[in-house]
C-alpha atoms as a PDB file:
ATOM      1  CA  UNK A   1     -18.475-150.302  12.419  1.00  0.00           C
ATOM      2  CA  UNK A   2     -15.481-152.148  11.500  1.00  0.00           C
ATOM      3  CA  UNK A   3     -12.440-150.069  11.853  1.00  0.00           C
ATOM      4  CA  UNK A   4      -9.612-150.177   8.877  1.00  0.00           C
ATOM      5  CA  UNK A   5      -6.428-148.627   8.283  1.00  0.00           C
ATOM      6  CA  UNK A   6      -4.801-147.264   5.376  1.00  0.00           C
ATOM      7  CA  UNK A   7      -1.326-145.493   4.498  1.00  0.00           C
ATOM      8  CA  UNK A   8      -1.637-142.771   1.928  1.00  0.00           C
ATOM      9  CA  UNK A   9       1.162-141.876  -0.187  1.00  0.00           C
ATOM     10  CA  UNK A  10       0.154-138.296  -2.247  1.00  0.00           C
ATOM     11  CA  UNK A  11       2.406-137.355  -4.971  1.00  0.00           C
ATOM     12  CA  UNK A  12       2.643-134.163  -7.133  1.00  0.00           C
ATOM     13  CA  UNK A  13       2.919-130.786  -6.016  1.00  0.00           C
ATOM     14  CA  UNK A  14       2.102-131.528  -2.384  1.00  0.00           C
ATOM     15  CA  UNK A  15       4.603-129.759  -0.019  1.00  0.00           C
ATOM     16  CA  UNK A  16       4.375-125.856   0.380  1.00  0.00           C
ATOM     17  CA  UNK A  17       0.536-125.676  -0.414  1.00  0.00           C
ATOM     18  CA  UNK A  18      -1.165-126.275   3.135  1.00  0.00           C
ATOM     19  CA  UNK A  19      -1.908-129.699   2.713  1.00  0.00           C
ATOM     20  CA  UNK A  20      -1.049-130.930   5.274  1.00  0.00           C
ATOM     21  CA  UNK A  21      -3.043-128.760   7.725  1.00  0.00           C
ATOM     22  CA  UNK A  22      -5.601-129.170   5.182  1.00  0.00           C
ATOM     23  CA  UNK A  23      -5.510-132.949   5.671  1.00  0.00           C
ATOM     24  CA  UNK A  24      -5.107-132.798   8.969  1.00  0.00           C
ATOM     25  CA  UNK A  25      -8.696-131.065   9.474  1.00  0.00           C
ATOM     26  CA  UNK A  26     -10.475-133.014   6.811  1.00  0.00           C
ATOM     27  CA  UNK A  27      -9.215-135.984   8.602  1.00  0.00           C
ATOM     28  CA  UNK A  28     -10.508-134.435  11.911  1.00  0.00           C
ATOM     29  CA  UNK A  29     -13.954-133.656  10.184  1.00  0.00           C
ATOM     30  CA  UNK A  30     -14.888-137.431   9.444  1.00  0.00           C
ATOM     31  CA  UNK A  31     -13.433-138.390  12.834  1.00  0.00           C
ATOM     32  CA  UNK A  32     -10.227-140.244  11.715  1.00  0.00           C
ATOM     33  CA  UNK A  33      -7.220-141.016  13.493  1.00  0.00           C
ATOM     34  CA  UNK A  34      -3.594-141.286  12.154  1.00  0.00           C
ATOM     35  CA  UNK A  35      -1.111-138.350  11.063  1.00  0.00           C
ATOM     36  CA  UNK A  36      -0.008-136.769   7.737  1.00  0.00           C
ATOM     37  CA  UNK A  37       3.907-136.276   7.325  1.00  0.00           C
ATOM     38  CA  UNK A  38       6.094-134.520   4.670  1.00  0.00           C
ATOM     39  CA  UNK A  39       8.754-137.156   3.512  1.00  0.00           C
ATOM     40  CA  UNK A  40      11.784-136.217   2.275  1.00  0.00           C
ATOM     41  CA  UNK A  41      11.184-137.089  -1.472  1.00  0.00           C
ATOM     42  CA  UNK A  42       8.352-134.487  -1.712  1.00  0.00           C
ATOM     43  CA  UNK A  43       5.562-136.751  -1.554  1.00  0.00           C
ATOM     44  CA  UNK A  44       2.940-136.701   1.589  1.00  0.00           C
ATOM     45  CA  UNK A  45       2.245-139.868   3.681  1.00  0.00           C
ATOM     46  CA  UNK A  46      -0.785-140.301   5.585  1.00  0.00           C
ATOM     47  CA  UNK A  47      -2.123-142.893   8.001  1.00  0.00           C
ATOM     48  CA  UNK A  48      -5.785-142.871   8.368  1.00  0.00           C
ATOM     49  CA  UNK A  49      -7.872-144.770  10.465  1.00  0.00           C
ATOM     50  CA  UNK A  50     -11.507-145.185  10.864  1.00  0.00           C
ATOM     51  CA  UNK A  51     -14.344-147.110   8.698  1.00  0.00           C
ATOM     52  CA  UNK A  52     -13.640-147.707   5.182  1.00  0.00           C
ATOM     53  CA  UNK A  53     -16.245-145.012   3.858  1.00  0.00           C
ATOM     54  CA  UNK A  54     -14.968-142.119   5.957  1.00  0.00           C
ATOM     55  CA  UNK A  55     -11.001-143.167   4.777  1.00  0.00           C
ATOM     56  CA  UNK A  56     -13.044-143.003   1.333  1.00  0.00           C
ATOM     57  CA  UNK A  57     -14.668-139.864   1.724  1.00  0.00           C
ATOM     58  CA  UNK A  58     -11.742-137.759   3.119  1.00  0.00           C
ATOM     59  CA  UNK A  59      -9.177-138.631   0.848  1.00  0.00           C
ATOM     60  CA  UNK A  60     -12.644-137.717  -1.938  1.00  0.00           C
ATOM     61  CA  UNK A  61     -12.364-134.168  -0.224  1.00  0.00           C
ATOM     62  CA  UNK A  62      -8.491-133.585  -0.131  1.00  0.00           C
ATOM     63  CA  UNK A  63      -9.022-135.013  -3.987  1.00  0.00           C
ATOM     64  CA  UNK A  64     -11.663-131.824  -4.791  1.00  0.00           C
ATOM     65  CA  UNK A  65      -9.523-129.996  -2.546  1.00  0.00           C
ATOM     66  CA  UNK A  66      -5.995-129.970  -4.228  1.00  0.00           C
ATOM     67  CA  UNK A  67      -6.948-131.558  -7.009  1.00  0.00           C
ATOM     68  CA  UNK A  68      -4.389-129.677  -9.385  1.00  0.00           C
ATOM     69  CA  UNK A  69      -1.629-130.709  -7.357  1.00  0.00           C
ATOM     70  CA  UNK A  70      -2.417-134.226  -6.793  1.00  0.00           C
ATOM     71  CA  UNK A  71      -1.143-136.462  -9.156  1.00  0.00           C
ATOM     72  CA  UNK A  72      -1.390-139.630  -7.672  1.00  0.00           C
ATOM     73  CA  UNK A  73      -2.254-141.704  -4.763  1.00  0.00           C
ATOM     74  CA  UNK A  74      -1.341-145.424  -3.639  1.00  0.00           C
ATOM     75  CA  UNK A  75      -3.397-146.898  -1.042  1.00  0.00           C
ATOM     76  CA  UNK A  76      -1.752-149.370   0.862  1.00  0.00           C
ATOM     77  CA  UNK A  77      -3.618-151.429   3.863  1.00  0.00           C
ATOM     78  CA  UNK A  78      -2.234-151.237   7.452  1.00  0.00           C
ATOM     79  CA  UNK A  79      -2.490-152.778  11.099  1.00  0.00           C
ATOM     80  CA  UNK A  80      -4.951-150.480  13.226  1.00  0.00           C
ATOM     81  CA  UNK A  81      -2.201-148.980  15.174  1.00  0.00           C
ATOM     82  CA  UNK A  82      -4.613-147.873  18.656  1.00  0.00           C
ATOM     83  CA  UNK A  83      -1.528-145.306  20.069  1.00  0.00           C
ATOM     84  CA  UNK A  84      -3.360-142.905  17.787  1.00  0.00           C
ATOM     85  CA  UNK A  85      -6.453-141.288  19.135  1.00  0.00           C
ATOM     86  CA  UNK A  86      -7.046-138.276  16.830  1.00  0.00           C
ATOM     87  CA  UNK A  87      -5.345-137.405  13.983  1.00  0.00           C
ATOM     88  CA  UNK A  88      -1.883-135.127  13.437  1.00  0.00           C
ATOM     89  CA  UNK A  89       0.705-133.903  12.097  1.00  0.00           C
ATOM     90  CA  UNK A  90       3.871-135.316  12.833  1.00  0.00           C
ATOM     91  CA  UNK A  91       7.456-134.361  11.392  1.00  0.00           C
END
């Protein structure tokens, strides 16, 4: 499988709640690599790595999961950066 990367900006309510550890294991449950950050605007940025559908389905669950805090999401494509080799949480 073809491996694809994507940054993930999250805006809304998403600093203070968990999500980040939240992401963080989702991301670790459909075997993605990258890291989820707090920036210093309030939104969330992720890089997540892996095959299309499993980019698809995670950000699907952090969707279900924090759904009322999400308000939206850009998806922007990236390089495959191979320095990552499991996915974190940087600051």
């Amino acid at each position: 499988m073809e491996q694809t990367a994507r940054q993930v900006m999250f805006r809304g309510r998403v600093q203070g709640v968990g999500f980040r550890y939240t992401t963080c294991r989702i991301a670790g449950k459909y075997g993605l690599t990258g890291f989820v950050r707090n920036c210093p605007d309030g939104t969330v940025l992720a890089l997540m790595q892996g095959t299309e559908n499993k980019i698809d389905l995670c950000i699907a669950e952090i969707k279900d999961h924090f759904g009322r805090y999400v308000r939206d999401i850009t998806l922007t494509e990236a390089p495959v950066n191979p320095r990552y080799t499991d996915f974190q949480i940087t600051y």
